[in-house]
N, C-alpha and C. Protein backbone atom coordinates (compact mmCIF):
# COMPACT_ATOMS: atom_id res chain seq x y z
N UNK A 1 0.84 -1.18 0.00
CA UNK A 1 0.00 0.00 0.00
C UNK A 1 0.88 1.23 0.00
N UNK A 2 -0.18 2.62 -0.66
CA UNK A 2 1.39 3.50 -0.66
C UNK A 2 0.38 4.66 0.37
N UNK A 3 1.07 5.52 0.21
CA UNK A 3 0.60 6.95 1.32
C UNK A 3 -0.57 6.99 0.85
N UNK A 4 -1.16 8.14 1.09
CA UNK A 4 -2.64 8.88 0.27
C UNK A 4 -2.21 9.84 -0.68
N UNK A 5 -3.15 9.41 -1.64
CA UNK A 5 -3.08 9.51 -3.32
C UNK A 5 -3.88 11.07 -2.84
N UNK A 6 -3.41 12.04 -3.03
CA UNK A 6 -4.30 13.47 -2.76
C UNK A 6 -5.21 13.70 -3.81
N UNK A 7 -5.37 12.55 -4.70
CA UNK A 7 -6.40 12.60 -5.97
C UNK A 7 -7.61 12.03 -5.27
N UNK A 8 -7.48 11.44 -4.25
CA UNK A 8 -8.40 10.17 -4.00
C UNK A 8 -9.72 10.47 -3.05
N UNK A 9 -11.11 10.39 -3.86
CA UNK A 9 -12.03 11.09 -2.85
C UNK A 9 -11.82 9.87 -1.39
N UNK A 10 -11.48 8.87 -1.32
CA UNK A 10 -11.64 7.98 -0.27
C UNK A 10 -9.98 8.31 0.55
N UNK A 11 -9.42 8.64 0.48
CA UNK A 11 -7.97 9.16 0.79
C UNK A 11 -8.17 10.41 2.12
N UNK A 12 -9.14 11.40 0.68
CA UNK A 12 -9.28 12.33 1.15
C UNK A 12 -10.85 12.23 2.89
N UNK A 13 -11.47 11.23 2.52
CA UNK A 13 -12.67 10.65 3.36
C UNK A 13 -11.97 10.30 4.95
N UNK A 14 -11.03 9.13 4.34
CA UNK A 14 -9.61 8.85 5.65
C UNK A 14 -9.27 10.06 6.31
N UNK A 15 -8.65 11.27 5.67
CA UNK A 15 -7.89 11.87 6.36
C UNK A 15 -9.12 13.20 6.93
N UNK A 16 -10.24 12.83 6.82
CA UNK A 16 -11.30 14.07 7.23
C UNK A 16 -11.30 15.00 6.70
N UNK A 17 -11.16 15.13 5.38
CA UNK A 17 -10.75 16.05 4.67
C UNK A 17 -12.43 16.24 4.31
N UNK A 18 -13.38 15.02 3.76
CA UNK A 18 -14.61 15.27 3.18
C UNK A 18 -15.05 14.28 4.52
N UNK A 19 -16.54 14.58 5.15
CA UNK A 19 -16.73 14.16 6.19
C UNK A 19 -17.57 13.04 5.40
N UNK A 20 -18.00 12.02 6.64
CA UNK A 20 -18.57 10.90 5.83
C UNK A 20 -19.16 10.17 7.18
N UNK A 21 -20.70 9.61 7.58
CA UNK A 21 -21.12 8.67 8.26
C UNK A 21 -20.16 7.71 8.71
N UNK A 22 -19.43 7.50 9.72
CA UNK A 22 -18.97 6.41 10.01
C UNK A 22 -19.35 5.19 10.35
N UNK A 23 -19.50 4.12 10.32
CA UNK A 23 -20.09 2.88 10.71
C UNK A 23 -18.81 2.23 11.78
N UNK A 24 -17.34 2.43 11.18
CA UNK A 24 -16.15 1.93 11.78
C UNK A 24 -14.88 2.80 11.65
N UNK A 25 -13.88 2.46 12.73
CA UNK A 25 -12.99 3.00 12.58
C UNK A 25 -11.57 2.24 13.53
N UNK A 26 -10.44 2.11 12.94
CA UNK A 26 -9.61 1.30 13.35
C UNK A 26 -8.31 1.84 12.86
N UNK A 27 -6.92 1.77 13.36
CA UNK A 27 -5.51 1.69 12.73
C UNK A 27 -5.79 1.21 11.28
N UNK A 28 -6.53 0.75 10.80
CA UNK A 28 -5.91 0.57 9.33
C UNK A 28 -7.34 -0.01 8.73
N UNK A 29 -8.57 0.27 9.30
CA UNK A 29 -9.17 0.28 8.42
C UNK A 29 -10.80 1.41 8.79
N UNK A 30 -11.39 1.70 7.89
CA UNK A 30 -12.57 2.74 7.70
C UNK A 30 -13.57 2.44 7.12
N UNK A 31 -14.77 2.47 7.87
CA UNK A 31 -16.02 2.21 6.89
C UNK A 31 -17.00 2.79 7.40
N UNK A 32 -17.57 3.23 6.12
CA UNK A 32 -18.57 4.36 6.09
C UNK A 32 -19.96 4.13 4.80
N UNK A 33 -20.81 5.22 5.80
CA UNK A 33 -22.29 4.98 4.53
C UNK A 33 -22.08 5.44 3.25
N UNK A 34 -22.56 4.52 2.27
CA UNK A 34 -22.13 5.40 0.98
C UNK A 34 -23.65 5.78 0.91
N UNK A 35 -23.01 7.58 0.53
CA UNK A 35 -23.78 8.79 -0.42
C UNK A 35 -24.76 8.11 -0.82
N UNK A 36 -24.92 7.42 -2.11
CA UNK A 36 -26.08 7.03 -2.93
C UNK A 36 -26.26 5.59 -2.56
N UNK A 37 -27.03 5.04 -1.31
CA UNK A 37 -27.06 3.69 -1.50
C UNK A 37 -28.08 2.75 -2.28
N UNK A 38 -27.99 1.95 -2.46
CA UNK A 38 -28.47 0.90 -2.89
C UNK A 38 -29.60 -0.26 -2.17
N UNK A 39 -29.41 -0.11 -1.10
CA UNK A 39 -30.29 -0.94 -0.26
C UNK A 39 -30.41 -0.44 1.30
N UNK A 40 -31.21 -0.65 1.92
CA UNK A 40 -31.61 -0.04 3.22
C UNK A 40 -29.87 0.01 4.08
N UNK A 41 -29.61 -0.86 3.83
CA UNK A 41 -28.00 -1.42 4.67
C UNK A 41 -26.80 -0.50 3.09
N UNK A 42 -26.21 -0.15 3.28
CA UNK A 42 -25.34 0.11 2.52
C UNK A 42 -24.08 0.65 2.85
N UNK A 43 -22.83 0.33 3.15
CA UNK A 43 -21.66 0.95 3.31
C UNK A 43 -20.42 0.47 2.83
N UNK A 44 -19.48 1.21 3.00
CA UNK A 44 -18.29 0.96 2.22
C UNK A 44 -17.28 0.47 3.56
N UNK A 45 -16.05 -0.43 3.27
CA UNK A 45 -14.84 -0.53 3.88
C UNK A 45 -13.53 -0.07 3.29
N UNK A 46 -13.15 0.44 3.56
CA UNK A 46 -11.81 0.68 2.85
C UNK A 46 -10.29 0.87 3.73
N UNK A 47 -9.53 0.45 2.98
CA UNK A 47 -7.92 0.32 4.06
C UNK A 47 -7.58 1.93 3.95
N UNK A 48 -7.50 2.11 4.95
CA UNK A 48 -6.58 3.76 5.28
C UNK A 48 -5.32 3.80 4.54
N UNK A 49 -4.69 3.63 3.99
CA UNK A 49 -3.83 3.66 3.41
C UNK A 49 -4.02 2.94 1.67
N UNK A 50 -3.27 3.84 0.99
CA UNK A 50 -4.34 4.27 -0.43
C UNK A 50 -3.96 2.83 -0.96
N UNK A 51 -4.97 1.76 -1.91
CA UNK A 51 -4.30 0.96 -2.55
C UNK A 51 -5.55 0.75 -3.78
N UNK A 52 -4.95 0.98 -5.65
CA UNK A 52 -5.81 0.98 -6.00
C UNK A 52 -6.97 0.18 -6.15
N UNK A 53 -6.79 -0.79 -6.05
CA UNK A 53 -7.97 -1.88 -6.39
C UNK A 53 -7.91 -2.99 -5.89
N UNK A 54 -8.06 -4.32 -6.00
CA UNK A 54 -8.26 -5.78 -5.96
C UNK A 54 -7.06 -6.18 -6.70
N UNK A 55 -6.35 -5.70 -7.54
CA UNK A 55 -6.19 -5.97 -8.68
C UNK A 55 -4.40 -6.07 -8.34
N UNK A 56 -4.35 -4.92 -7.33
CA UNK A 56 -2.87 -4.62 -6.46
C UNK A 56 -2.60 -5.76 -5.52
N UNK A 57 -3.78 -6.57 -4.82
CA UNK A 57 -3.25 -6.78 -3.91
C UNK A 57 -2.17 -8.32 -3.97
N UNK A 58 -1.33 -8.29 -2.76
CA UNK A 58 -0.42 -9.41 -2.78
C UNK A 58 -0.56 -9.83 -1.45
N UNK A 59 0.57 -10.90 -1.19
CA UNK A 59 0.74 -11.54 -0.16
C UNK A 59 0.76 -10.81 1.38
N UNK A 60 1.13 -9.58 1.13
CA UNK A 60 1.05 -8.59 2.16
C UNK A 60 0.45 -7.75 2.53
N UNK A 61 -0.69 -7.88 1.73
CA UNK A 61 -2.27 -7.70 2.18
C UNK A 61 -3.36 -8.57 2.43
N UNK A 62 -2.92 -10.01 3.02
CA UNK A 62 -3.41 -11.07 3.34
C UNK A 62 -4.43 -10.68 4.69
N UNK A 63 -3.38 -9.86 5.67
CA UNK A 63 -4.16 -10.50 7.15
C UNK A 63 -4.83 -9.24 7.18
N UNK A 64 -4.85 -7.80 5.92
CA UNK A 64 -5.43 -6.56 5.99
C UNK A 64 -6.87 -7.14 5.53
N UNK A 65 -6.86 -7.71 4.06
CA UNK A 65 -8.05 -8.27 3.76
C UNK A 65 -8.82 -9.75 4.41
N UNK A 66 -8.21 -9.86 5.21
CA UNK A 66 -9.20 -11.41 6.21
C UNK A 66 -9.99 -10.20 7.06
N UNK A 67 -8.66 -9.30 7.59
CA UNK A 67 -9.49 -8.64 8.91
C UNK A 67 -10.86 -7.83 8.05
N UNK A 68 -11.02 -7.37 6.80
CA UNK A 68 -12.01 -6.49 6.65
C UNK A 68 -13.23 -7.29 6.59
N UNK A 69 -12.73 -8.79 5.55
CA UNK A 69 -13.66 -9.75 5.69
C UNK A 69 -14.29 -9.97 6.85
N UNK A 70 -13.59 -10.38 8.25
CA UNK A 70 -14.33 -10.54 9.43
C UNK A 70 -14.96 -9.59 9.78
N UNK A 71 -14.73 -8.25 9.62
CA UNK A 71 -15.51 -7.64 9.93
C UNK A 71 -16.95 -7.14 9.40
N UNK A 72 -16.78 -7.63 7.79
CA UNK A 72 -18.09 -7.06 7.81
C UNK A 72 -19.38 -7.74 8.39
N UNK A 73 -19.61 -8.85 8.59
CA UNK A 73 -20.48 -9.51 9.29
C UNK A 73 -21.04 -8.99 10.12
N UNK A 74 -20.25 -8.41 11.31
CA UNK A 74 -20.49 -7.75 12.64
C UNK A 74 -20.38 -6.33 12.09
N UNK A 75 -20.29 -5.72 11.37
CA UNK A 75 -20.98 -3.97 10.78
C UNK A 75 -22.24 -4.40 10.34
N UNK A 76 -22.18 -5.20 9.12
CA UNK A 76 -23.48 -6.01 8.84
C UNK A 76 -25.07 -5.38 10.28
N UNK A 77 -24.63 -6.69 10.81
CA UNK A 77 -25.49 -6.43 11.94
C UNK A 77 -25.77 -5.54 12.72
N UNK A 78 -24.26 -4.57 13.11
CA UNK A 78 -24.85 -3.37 13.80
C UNK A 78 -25.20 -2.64 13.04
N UNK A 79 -25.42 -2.65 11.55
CA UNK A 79 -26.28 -1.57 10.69
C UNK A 79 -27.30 -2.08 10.60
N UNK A 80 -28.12 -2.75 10.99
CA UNK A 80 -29.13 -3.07 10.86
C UNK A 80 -29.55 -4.81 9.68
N UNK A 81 -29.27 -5.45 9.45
CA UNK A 81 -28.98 -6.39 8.61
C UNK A 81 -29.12 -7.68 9.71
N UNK A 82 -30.62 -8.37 9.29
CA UNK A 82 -30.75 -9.75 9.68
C UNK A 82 -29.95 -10.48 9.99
N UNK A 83 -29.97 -11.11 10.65
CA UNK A 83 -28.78 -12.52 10.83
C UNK A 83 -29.70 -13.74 10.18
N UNK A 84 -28.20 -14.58 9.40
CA UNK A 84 -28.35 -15.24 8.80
C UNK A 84 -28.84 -16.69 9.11
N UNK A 85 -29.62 -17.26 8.90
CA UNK A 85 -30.14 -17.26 7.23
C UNK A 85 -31.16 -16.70 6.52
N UNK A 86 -32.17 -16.23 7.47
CA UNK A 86 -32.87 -15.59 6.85
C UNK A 86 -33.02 -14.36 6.29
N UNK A 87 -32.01 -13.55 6.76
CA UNK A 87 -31.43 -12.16 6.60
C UNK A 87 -30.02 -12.26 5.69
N UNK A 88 -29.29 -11.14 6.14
CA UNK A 88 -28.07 -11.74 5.39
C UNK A 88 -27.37 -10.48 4.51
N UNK A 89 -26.42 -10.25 3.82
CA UNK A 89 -26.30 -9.22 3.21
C UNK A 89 -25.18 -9.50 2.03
N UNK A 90 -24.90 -9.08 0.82
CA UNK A 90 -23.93 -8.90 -0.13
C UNK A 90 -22.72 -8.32 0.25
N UNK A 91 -21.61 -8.71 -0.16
CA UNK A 91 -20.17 -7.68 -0.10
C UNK A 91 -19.49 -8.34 -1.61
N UNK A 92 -19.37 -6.90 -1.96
CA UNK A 92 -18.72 -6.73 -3.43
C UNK A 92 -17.30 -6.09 -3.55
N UNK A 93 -16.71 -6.08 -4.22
CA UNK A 93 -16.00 -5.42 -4.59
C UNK A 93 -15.80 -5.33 -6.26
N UNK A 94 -15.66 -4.12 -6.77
CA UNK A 94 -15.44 -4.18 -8.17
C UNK A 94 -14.21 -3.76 -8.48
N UNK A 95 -13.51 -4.01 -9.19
CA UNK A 95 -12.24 -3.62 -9.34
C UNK A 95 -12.07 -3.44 -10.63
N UNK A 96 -11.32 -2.37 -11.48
CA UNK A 96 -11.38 -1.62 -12.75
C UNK A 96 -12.35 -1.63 -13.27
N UNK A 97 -12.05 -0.67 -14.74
CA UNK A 97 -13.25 0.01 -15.35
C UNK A 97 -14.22 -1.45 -15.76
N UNK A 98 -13.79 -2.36 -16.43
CA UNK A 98 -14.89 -3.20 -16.58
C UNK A 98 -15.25 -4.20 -15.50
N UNK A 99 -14.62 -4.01 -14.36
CA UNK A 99 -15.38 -4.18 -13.09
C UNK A 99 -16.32 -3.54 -12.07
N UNK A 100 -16.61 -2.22 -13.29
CA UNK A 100 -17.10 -1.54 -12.36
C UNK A 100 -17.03 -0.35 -11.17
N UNK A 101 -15.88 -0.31 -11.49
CA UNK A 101 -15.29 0.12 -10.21
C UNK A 101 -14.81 1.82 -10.42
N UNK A 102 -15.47 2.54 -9.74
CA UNK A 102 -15.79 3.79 -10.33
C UNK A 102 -14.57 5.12 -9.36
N UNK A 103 -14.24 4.46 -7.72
CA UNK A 103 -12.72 4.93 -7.46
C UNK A 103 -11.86 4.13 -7.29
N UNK A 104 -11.08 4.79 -7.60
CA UNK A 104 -9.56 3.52 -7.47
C UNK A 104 -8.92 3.59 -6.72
N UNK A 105 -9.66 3.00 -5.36
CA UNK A 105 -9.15 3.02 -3.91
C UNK A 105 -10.07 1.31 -3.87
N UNK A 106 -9.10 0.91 -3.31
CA UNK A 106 -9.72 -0.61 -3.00
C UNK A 106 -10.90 -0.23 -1.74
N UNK A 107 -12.29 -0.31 -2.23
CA UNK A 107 -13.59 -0.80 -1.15
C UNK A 107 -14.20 -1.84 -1.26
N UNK A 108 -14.82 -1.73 -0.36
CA UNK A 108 -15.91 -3.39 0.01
C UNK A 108 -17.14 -3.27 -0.08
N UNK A 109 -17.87 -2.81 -1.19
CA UNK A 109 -19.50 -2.91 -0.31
C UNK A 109 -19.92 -3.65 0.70
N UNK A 110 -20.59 -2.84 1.76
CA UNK A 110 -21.62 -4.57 2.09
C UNK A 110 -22.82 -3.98 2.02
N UNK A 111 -24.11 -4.62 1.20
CA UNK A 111 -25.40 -4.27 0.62
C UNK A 111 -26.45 -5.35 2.01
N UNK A 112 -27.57 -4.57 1.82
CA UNK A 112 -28.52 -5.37 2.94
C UNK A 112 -29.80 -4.71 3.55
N UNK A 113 -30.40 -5.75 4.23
CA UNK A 113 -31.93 -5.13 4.46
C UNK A 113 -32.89 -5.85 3.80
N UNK A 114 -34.08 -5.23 4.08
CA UNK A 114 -34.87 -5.76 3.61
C UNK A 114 -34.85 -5.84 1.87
N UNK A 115 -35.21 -6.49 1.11
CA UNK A 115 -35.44 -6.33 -0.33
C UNK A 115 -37.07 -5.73 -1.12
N UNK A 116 -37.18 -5.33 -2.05
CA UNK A 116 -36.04 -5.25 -2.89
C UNK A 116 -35.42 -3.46 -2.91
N UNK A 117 -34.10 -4.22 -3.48
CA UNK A 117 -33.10 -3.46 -2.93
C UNK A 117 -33.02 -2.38 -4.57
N UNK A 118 -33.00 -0.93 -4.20
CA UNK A 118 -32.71 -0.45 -5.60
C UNK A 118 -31.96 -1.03 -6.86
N UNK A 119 -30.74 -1.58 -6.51
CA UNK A 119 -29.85 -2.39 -7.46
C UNK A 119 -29.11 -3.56 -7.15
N UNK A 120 -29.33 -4.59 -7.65
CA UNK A 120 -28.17 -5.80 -6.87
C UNK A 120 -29.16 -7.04 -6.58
């Protein structure tokens, strides 16, 4: 991972530069409501420290990406999101342009709630 990209609206989100709903906050990682969501549950994860995509990562972003994985479960739920099985929620990530992926800061959706959900 490298410093913060001063291009980066999620860089700039990290360093409080643009304020943003928090859901979490930790040494090395951030997650927050996204702006336009998608489903009653909607927020983003992202590593504090800038990395562009899915697409970057290596062996030394192993125990960064388990920990975001574990966590979303338990954000999941304290945002409001059923427990499973009958509940339950999506986590995406898109990574480049034909993934979708619209900043190039590695995030996580996690989508959820009741259905149906605007998109997804």
């Amino acid at each position: 991972m490298s410093a913060a990209d001063p291009n980066c609206v999620f860089c700039k989100i990290v360093e409080g530069k643009i304020p943003s709903r928090k859901v979490h906050e930790d040494d090395e990682i951030l997650a927050f409501h996204d702006i336009h969501p998608w489903a009653p549950v909607h927020f983003l994860m992202v590593p504090k420290q800038h990395l562009a995509s899915l697409a970057q990562v290596g062996p030394q972003h192993e125990a960064l990406l388990g920990r975001m994985m574990a966590l979303a479960p338990k954000l999941a739920l304290q945002e409001g999101c059923r427990p499973y099985p009958q509940g339950g929620w999506r986590v995406v990530i898109n990574t480049g342009d034909d993934g979708g992926q619209e900043v190039h800061h590695l995030h996580i959706h996690v989508f959820g709630g009741p259905r149906p959900w605007l998109k997804g």
